[in-house]
C-alpha atoms as a PDB file:
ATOM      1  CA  UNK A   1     -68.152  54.976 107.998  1.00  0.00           C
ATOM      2  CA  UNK A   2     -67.547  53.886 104.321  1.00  0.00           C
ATOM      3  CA  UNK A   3     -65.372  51.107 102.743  1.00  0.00           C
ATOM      4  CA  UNK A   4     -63.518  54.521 101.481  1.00  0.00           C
ATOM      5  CA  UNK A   5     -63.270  55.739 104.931  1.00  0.00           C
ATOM      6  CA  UNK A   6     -61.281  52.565 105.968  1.00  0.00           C
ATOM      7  CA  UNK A   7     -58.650  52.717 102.826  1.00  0.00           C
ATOM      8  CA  UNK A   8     -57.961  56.237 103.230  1.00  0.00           C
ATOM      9  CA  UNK A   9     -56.988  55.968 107.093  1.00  0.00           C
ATOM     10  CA  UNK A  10     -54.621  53.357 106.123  1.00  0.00           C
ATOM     11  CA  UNK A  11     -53.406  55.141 102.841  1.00  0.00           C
ATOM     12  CA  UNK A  12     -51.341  57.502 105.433  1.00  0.00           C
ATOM     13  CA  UNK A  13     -48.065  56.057 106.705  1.00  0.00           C
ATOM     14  CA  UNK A  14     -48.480  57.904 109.777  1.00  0.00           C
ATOM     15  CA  UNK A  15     -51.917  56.116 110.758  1.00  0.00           C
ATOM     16  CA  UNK A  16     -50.395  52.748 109.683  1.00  0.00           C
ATOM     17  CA  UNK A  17     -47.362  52.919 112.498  1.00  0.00           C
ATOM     18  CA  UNK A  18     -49.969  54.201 114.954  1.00  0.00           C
ATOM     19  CA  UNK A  19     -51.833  50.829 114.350  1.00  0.00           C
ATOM     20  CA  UNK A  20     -49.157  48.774 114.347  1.00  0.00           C
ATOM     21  CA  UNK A  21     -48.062  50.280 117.693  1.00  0.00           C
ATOM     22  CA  UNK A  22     -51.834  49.586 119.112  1.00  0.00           C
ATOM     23  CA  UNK A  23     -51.047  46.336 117.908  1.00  0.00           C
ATOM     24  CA  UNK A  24     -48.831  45.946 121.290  1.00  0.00           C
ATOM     25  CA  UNK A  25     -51.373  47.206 123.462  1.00  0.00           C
ATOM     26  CA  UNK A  26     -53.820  50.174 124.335  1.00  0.00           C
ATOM     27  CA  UNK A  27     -52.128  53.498 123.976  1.00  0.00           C
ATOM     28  CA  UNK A  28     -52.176  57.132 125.685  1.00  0.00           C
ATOM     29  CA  UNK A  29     -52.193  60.100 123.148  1.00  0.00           C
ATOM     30  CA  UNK A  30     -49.001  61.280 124.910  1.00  0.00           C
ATOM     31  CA  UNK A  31     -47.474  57.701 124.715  1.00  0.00           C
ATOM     32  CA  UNK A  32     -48.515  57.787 120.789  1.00  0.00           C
ATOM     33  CA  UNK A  33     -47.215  60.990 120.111  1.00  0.00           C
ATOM     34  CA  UNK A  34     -43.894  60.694 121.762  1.00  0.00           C
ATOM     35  CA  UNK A  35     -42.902  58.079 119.159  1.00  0.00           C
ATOM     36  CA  UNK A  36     -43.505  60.950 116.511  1.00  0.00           C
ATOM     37  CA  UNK A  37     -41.673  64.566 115.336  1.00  0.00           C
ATOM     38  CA  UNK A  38     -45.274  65.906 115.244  1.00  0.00           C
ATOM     39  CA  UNK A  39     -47.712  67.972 117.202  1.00  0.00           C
ATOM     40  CA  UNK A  40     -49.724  66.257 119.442  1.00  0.00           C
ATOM     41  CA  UNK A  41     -52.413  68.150 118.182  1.00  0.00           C
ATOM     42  CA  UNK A  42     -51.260  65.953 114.742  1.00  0.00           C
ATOM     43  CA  UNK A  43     -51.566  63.206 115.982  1.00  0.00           C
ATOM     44  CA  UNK A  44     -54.313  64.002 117.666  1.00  0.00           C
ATOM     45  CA  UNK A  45     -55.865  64.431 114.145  1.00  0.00           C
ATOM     46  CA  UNK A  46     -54.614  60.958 112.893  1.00  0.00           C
ATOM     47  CA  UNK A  47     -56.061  58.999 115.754  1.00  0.00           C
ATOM     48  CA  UNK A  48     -59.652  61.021 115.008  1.00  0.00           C
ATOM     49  CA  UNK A  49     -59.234  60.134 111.626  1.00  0.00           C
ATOM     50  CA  UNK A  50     -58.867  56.589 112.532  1.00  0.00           C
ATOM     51  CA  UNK A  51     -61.194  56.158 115.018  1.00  0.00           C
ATOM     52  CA  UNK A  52     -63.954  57.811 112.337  1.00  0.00           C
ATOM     53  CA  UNK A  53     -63.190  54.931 110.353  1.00  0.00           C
ATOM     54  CA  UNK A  54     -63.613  52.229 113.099  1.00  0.00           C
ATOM     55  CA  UNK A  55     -60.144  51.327 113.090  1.00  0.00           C
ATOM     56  CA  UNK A  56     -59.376  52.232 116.213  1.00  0.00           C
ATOM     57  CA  UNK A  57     -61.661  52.881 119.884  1.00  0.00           C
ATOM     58  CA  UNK A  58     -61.333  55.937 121.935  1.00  0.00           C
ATOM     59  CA  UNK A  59     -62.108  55.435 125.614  1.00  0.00           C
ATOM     60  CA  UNK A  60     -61.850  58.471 127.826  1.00  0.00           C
ATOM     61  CA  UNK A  61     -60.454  57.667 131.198  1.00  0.00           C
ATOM     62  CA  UNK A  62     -60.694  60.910 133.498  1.00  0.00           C
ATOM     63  CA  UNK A  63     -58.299  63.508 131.960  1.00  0.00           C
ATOM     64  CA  UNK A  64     -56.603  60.697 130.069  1.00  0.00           C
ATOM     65  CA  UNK A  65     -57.724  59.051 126.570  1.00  0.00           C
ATOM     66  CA  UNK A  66     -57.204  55.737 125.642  1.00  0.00           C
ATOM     67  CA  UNK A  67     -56.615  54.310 122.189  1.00  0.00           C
ATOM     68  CA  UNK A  68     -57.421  50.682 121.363  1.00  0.00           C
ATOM     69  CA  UNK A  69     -56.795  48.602 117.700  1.00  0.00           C
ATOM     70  CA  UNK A  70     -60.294  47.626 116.327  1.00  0.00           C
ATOM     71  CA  UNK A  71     -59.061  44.746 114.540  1.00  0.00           C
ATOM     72  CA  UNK A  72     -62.957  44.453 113.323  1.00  0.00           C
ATOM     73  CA  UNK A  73     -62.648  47.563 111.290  1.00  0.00           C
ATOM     74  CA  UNK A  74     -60.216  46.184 108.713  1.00  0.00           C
ATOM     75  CA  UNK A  75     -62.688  43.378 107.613  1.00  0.00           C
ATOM     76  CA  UNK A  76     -63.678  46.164 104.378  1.00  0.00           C
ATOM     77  CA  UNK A  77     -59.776  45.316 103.848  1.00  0.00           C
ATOM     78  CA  UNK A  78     -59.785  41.964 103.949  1.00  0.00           C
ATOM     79  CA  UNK A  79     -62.775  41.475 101.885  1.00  0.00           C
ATOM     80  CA  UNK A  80     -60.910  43.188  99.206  1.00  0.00           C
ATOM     81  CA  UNK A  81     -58.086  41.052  99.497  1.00  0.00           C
ATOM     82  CA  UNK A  82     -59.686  38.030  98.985  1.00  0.00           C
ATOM     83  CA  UNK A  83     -60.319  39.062  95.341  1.00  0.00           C
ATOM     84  CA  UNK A  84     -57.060  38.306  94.802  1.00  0.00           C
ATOM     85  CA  UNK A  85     -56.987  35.024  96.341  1.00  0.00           C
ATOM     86  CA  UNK A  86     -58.144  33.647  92.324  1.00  0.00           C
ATOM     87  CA  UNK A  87     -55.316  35.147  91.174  1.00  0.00           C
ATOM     88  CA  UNK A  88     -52.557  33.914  94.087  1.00  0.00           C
ATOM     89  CA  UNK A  89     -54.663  30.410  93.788  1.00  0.00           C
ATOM     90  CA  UNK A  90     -54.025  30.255  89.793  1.00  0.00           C
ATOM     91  CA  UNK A  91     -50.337  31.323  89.667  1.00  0.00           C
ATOM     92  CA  UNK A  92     -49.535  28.895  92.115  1.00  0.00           C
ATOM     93  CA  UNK A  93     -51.487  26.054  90.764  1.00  0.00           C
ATOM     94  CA  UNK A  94     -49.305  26.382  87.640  1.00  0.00           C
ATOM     95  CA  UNK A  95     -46.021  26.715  89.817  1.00  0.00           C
ATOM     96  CA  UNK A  96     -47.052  23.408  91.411  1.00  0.00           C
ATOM     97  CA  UNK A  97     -47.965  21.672  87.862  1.00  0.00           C
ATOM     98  CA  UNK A  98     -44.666  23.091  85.933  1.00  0.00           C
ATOM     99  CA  UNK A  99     -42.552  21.856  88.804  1.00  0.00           C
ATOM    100  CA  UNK A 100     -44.075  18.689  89.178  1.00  0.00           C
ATOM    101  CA  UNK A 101     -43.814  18.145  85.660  1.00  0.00           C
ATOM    102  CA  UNK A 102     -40.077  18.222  85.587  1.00  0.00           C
ATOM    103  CA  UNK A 103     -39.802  15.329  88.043  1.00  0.00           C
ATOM    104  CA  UNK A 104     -41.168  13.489  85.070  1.00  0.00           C
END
């Protein structure tokens, strides 16, 4: 898994609802696809896709497979948005300043 793998999982809109929905809890395939007006084979792909990227675990439970958030797997993410923390930091340092200064 690469730092590329990760972004282009969550570049699909698809992937990012399944995520959110693992957000709520571990999921069926069946329970996953029924929220969809796709194939199950589709989303089949998607959740291969994501698990390939560590985003999400697959545990296989008998005939039935389980899907599972790996919140772990979005730390490539997160690392890349604290780049922009210097910029959020800056712009609000001079919010702060110009409204302070017009208390004076």
């Amino acid at each position: 898994m690469t730092e590329t793998d990760v972004f282009r999982a969550i570049a699909d809109p698809t992937r990012r609802q399944i995520m959110t929905m693992l957000v709520q809890g571990d999921l069926r395939v069946s329970e996953i696809a029924s929220q969809f007006e796709m194939t199950r084979p589709a989303v089949s792909k998607h959740l291969a896709l994501l698990e390939s990227a560590n985003l999400i675990q697959v545990e296989r439970q008998g005939r039935e497979t389980i899907n599972r958030l790996n919140p772990d797997g979005l730390e490539p993410v997160a690392h890349w948005l604290t780049i922009f923390d210097m910029f959020w930091d800056d712009k609000l340092t001079r919010l702060k300043r110009a409204v302070e200064g017009s208390d004076d």
